[in-house]
Protein backbone atom coordinates (compact mmCIF):
# COMPACT_ATOMS: atom_id res chain seq x y z
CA UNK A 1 0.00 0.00 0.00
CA UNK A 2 2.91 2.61 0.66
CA UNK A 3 5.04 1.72 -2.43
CA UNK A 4 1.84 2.66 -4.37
CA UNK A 5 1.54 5.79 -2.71
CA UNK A 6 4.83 6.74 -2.79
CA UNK A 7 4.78 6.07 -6.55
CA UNK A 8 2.13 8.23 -6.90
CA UNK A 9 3.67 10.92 -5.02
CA UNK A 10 7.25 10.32 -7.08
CA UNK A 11 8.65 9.50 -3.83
CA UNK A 12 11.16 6.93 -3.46
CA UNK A 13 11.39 3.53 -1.30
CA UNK A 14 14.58 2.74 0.81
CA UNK A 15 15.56 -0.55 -0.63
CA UNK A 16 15.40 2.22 -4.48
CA UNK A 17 17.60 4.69 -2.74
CA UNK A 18 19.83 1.94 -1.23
CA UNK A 19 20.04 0.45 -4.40
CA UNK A 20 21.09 3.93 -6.27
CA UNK A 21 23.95 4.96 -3.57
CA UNK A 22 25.36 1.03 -4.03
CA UNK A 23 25.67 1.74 -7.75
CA UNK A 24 27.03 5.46 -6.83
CA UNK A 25 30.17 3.13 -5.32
CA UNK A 26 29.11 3.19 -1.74
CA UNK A 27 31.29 2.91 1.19
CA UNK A 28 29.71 0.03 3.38
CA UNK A 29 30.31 0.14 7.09
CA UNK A 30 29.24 -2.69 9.55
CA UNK A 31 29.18 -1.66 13.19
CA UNK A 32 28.65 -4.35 14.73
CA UNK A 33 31.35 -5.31 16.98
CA UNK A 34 34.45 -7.47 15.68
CA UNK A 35 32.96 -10.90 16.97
CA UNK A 36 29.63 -10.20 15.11
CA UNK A 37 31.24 -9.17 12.04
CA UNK A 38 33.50 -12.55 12.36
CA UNK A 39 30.06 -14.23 12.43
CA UNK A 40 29.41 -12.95 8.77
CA UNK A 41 29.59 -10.46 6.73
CA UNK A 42 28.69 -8.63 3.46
CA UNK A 43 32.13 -8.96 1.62
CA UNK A 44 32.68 -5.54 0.88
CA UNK A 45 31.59 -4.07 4.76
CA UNK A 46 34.40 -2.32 6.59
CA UNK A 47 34.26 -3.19 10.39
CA UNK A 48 34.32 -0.25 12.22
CA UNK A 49 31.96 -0.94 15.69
CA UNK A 50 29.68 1.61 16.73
CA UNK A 51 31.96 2.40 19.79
CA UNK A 52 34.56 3.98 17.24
CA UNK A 53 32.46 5.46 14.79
CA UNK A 54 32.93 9.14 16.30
CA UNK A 55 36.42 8.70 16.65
CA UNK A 56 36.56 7.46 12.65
CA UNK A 57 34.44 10.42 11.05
CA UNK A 58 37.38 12.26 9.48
CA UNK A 59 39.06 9.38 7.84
CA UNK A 60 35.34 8.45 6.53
CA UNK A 61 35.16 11.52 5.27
CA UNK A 62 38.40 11.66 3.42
CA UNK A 63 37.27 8.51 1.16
CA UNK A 64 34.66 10.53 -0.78
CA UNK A 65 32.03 8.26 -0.82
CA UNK A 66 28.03 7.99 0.34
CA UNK A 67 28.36 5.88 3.37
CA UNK A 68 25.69 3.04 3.99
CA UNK A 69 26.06 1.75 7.64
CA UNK A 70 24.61 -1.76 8.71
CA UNK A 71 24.67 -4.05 11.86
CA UNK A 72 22.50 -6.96 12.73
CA UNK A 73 18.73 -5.14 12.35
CA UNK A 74 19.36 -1.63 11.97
CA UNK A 75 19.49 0.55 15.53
CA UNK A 76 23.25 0.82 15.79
CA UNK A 77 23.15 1.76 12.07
CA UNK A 78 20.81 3.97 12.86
CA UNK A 79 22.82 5.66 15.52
CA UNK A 80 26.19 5.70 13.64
CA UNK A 81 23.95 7.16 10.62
CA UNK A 82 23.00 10.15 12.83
CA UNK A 83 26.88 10.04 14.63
CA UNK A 84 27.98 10.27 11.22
CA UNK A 85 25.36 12.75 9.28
CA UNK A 86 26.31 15.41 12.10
CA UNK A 87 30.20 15.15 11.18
CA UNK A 88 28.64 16.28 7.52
CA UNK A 89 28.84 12.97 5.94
CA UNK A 90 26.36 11.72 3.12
CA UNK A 91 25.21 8.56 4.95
CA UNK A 92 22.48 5.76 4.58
CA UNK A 93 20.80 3.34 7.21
CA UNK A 94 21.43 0.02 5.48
CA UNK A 95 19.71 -1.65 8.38
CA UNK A 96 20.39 -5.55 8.93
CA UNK A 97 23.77 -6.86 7.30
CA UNK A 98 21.19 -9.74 5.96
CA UNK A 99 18.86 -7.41 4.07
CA UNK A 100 21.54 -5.06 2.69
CA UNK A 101 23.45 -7.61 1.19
CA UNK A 102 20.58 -8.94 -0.75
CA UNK A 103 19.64 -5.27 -2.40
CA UNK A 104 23.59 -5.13 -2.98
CA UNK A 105 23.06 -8.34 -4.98
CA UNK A 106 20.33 -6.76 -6.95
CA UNK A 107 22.26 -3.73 -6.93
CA UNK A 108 25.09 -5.08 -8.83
CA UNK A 109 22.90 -7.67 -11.27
């Protein structure tokens, strides 16, 4: 029901503008903590846990790049998407690592 209104408004979904910024060469950052990201991964994620987001932000910035962050259902990516938005950084909420890596998949097909 909201995909047909937002079509009819022009408006775009997430999963669209996820799928646009991966094809813009998006800089994928997992924040999960190491052990998590050991757990699995989307190949391409950088690991760089929530805890050291903050501390990060400049050399983030310095790669020139729309950011998508991601962790195991989307609130720490959700926090380091706001951490990282204030530093003046384009960023995305991937949400879950699971999800993500499927609209990469269609992404890149």
């Amino acid at each position: 029901m909201f995909r047909f209104i937002r079509k009819l408004l022009g408006r775009k979904s997430k999963e669209e503008i996820l799928i646009e910024v991966v094809r813009r060469g998006a800089y994928v950052i997992d924040v999960r903590t190491p052990a998590e990201y050991k757990m699995g991964h989307i190949q391409q994620a950088v690991n760089i846990s929530l805890d050291q987001i903050a501390k990060n932000a400049d050399k983030i910035r310095k790669i020139n790049k729309p950011v998508i962050t991601c962790c195991m259902n989307g609130g720490r990516s959700s926090r380091a998407r706001r951490i990282l938005n204030r530093k003046g950084i384009e960023v995305y909420n991937g949400g879950g690592w699971v999800n993500l890596k499927d609209l990469i998949r269609m992404a890149n097909s």
